[in-house]
N, C-alpha and C. Protein backbone atom coordinates (compact mmCIF):
# COMPACT_ATOMS: atom_id res chain seq x y z
N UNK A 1 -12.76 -55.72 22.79
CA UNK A 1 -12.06 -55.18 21.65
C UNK A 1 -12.65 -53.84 21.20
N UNK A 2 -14.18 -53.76 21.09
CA UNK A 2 -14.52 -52.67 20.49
C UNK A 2 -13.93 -51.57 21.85
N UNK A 3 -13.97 -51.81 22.65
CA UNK A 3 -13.93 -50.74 23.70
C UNK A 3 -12.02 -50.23 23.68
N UNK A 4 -11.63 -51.13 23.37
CA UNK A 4 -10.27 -50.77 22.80
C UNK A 4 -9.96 -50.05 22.03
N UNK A 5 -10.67 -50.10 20.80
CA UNK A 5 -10.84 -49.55 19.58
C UNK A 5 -11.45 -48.05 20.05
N UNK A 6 -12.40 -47.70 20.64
CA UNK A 6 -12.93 -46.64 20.92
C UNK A 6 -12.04 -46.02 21.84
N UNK A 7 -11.13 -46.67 22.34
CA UNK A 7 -9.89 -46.01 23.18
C UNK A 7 -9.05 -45.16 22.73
N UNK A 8 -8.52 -46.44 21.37
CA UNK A 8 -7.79 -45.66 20.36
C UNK A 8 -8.11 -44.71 19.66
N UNK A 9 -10.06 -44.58 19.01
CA UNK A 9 -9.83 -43.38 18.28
C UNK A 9 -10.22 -42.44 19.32
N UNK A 10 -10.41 -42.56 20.44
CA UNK A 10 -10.43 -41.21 21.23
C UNK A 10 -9.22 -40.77 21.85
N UNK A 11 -8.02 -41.63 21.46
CA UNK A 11 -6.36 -41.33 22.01
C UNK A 11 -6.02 -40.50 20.77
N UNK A 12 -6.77 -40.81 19.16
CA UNK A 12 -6.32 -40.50 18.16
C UNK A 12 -6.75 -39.07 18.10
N UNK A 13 -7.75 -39.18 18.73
CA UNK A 13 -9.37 -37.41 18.44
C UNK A 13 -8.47 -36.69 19.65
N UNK A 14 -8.15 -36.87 20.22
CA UNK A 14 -7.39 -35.97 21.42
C UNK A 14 -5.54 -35.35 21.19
N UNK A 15 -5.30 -36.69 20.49
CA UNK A 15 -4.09 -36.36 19.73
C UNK A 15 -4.08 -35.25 19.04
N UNK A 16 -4.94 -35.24 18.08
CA UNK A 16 -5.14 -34.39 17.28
C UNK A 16 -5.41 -32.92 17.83
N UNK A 17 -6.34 -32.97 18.61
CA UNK A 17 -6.65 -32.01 19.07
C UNK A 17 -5.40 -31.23 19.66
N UNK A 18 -4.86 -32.46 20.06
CA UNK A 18 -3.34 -31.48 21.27
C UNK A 18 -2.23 -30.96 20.02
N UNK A 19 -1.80 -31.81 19.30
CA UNK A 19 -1.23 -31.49 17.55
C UNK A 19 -1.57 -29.55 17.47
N UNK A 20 -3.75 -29.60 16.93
CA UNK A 20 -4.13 -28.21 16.92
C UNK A 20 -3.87 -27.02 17.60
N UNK A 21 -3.76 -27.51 18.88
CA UNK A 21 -3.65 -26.67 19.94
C UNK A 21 -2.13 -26.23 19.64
N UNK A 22 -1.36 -27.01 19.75
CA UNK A 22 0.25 -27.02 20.22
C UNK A 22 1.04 -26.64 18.79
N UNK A 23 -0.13 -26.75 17.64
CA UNK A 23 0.23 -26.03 16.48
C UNK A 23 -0.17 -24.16 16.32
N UNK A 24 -1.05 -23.91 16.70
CA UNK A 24 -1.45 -22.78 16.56
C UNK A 24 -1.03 -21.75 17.56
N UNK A 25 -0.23 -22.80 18.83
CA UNK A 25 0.26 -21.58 19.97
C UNK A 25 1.64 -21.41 18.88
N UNK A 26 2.08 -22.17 18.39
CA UNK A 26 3.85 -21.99 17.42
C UNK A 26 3.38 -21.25 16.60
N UNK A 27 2.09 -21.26 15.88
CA UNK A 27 1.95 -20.03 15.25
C UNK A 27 1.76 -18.65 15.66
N UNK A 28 1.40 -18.79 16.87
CA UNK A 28 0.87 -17.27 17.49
C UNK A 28 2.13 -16.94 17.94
N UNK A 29 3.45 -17.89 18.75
CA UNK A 29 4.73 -17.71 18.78
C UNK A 29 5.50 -17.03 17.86
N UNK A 30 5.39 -17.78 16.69
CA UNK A 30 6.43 -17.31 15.65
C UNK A 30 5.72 -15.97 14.76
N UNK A 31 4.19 -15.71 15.13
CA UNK A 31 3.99 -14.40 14.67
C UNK A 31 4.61 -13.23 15.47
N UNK A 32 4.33 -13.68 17.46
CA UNK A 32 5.32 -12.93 18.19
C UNK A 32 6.04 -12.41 17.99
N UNK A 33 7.01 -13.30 17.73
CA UNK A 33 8.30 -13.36 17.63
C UNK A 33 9.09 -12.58 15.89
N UNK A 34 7.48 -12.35 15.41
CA UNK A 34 8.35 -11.43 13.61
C UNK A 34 8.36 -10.74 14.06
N UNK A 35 6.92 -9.81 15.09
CA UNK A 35 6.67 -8.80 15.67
C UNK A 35 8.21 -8.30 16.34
N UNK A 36 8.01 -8.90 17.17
CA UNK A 36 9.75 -8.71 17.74
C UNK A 36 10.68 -8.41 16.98
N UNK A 37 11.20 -9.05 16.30
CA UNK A 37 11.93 -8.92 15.05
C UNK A 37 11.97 -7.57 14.85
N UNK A 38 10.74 -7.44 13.85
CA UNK A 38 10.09 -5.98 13.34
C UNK A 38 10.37 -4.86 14.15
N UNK A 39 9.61 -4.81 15.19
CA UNK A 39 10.23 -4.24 16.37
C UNK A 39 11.50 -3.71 16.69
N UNK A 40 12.25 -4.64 16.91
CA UNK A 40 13.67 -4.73 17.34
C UNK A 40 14.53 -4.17 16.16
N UNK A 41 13.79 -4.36 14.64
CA UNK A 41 14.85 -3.84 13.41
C UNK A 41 14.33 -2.68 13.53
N UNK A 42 13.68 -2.03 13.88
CA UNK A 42 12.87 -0.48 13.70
C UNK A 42 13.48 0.40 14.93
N UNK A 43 13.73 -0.18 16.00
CA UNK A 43 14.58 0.39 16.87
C UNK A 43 15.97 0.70 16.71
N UNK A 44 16.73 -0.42 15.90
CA UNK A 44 18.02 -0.34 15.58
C UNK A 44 18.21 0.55 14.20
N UNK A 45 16.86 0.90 13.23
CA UNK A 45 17.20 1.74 12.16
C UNK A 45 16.84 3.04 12.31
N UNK A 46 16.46 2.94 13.80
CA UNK A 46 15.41 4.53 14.08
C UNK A 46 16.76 5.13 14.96
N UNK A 47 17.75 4.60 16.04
CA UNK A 47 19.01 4.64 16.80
C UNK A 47 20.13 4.99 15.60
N UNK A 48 19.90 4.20 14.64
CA UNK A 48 21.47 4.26 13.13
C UNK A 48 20.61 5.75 12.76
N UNK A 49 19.25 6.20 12.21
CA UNK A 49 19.09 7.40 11.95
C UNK A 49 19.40 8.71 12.91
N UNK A 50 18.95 8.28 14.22
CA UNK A 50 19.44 8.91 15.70
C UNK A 50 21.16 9.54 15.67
N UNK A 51 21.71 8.65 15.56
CA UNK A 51 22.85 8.41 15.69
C UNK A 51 23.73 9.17 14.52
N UNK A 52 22.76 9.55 13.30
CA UNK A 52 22.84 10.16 11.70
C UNK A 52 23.21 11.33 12.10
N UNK A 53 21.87 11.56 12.60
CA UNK A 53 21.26 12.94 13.03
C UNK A 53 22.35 13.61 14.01
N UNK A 54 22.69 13.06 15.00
CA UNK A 54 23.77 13.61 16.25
C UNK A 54 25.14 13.89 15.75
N UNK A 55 25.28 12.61 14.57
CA UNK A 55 27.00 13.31 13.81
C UNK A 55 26.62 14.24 12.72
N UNK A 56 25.81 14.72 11.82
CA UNK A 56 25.26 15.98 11.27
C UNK A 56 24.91 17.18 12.47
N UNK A 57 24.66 17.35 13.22
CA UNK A 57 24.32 18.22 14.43
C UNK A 57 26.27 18.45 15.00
N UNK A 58 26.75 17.76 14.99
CA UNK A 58 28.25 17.79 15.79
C UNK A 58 28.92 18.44 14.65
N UNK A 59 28.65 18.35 13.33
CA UNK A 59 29.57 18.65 12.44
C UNK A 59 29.16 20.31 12.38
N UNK A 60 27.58 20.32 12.27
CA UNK A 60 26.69 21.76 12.03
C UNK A 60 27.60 22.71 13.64
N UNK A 61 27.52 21.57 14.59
CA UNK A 61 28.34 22.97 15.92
C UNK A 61 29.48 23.03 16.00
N UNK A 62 30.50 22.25 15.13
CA UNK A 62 31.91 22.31 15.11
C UNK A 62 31.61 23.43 13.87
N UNK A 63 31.22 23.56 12.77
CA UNK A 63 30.96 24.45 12.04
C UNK A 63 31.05 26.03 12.57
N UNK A 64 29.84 26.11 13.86
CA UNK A 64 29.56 26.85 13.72
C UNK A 64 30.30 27.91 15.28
N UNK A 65 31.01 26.99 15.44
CA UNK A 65 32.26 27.31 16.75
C UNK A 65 33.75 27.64 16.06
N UNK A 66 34.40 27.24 14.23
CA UNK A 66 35.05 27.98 14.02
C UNK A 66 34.52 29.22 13.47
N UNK A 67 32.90 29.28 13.12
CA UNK A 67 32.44 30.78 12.68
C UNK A 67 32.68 31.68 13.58
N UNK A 68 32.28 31.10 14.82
CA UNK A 68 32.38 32.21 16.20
C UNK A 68 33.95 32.71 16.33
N UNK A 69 34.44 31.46 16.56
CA UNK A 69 36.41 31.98 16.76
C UNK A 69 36.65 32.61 15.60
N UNK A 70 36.44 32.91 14.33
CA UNK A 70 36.81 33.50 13.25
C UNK A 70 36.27 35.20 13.41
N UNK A 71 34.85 35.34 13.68
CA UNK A 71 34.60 36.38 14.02
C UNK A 71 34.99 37.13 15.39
N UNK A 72 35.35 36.20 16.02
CA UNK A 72 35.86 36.43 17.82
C UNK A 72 37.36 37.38 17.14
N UNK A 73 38.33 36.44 16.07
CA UNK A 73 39.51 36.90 15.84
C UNK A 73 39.49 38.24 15.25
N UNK A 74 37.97 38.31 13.82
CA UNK A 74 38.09 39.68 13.29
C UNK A 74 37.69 40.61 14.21
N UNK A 75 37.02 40.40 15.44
CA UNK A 75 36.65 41.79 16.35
C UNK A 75 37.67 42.08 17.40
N UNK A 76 38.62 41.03 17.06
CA UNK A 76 39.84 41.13 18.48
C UNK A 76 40.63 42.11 17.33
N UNK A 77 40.43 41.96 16.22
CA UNK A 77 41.54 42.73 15.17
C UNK A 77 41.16 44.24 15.13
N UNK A 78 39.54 44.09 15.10
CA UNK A 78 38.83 45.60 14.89
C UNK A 78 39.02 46.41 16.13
N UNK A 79 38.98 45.96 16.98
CA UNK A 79 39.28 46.12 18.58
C UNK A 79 40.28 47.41 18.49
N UNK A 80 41.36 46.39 18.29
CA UNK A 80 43.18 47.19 18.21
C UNK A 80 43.01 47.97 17.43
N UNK A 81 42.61 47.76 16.26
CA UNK A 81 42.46 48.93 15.38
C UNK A 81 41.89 50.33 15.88
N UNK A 82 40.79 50.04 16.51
CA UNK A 82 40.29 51.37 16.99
C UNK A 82 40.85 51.84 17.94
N UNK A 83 41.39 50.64 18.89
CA UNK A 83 42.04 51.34 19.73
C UNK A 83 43.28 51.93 19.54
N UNK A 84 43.96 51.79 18.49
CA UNK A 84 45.04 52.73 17.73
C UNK A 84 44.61 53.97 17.41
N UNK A 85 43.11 54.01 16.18
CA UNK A 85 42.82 55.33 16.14
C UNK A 85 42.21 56.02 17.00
N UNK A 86 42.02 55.47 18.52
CA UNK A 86 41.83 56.49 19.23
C UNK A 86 43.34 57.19 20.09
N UNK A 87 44.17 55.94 20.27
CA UNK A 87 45.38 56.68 20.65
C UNK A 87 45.69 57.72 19.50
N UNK A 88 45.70 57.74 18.33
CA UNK A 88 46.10 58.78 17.04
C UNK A 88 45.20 59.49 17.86
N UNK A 89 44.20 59.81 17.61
CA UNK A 89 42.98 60.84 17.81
C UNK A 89 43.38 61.69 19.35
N UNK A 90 43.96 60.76 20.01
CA UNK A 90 44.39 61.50 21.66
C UNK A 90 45.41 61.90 21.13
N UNK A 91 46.46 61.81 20.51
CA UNK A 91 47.69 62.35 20.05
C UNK A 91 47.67 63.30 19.36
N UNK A 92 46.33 63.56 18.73
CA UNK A 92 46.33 64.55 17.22
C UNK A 92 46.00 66.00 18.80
N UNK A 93 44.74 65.31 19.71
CA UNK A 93 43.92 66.36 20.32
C UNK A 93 45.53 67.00 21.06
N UNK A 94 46.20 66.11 21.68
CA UNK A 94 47.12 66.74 22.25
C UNK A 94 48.35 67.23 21.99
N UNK A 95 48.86 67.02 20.67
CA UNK A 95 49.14 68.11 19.73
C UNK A 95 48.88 69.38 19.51
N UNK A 96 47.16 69.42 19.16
CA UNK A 96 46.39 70.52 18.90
C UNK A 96 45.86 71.37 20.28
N UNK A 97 46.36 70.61 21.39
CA UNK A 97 46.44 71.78 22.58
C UNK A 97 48.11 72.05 23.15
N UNK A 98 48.80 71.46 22.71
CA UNK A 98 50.05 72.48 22.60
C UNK A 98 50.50 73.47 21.80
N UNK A 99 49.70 73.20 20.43
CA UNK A 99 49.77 74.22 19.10
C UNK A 99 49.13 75.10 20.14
N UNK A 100 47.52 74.99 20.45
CA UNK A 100 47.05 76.10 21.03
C UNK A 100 47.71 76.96 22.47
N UNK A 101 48.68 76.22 23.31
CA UNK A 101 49.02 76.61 24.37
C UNK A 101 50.21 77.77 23.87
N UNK A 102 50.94 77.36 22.49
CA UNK A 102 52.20 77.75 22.22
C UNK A 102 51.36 79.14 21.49
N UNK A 103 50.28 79.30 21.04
CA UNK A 103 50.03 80.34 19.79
C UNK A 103 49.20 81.04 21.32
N UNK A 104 49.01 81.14 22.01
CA UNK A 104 48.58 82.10 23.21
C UNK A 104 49.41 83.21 24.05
């Protein structure tokens, strides 16, 4: 009997022990596993800021592509313009060498 008894509390002392063990790996698990968590939410709020950042950047170069076509349009305007007053200016010069051809 006693040797029975010493069976049991060494089935009980080992129990326990496996309980400790098989408790503290679920803890080192479920600390893992916040880590992860943590982890995994810091990736997905760092990607949503990422992701912030790329539609502010798209809006800043759509911005800054009707600045270009706007100024593209006023130098296509300034363009013609000059190139009018230089046709005037060829028209005035060649005017002013038929005045001179006719007064010779």
């Amino acid at each position: 009997q006693i040797f029975l008894f010493l069976l049991m509390v060494l089935g009980a002392i080992t129990a326990g022990l496996l309980f400790t063990i098989l408790q503290r790996r679920a803890e080192k698990k479920k600390k893992d596993l916040g880590t992860a968590v943590g982890d995994a939410t810091f990736i997905v709020v760092d990607s949503k800021n990422k992701e912030q950042d790329l539609d502010e950047l798209r809006v800043q170069l759509l911005t800054l592509t009707n600045e270009v076509e706007s100024i593209n349009r006023e130098n296509e305007s300034s363009l013609e313009e000059i190139e009018r007053q230089q046709q005037d200016i060829n028209d005035l010069k060649h005017q002013l060498q038929q005045l001179s051809e006719t007064n010779s």
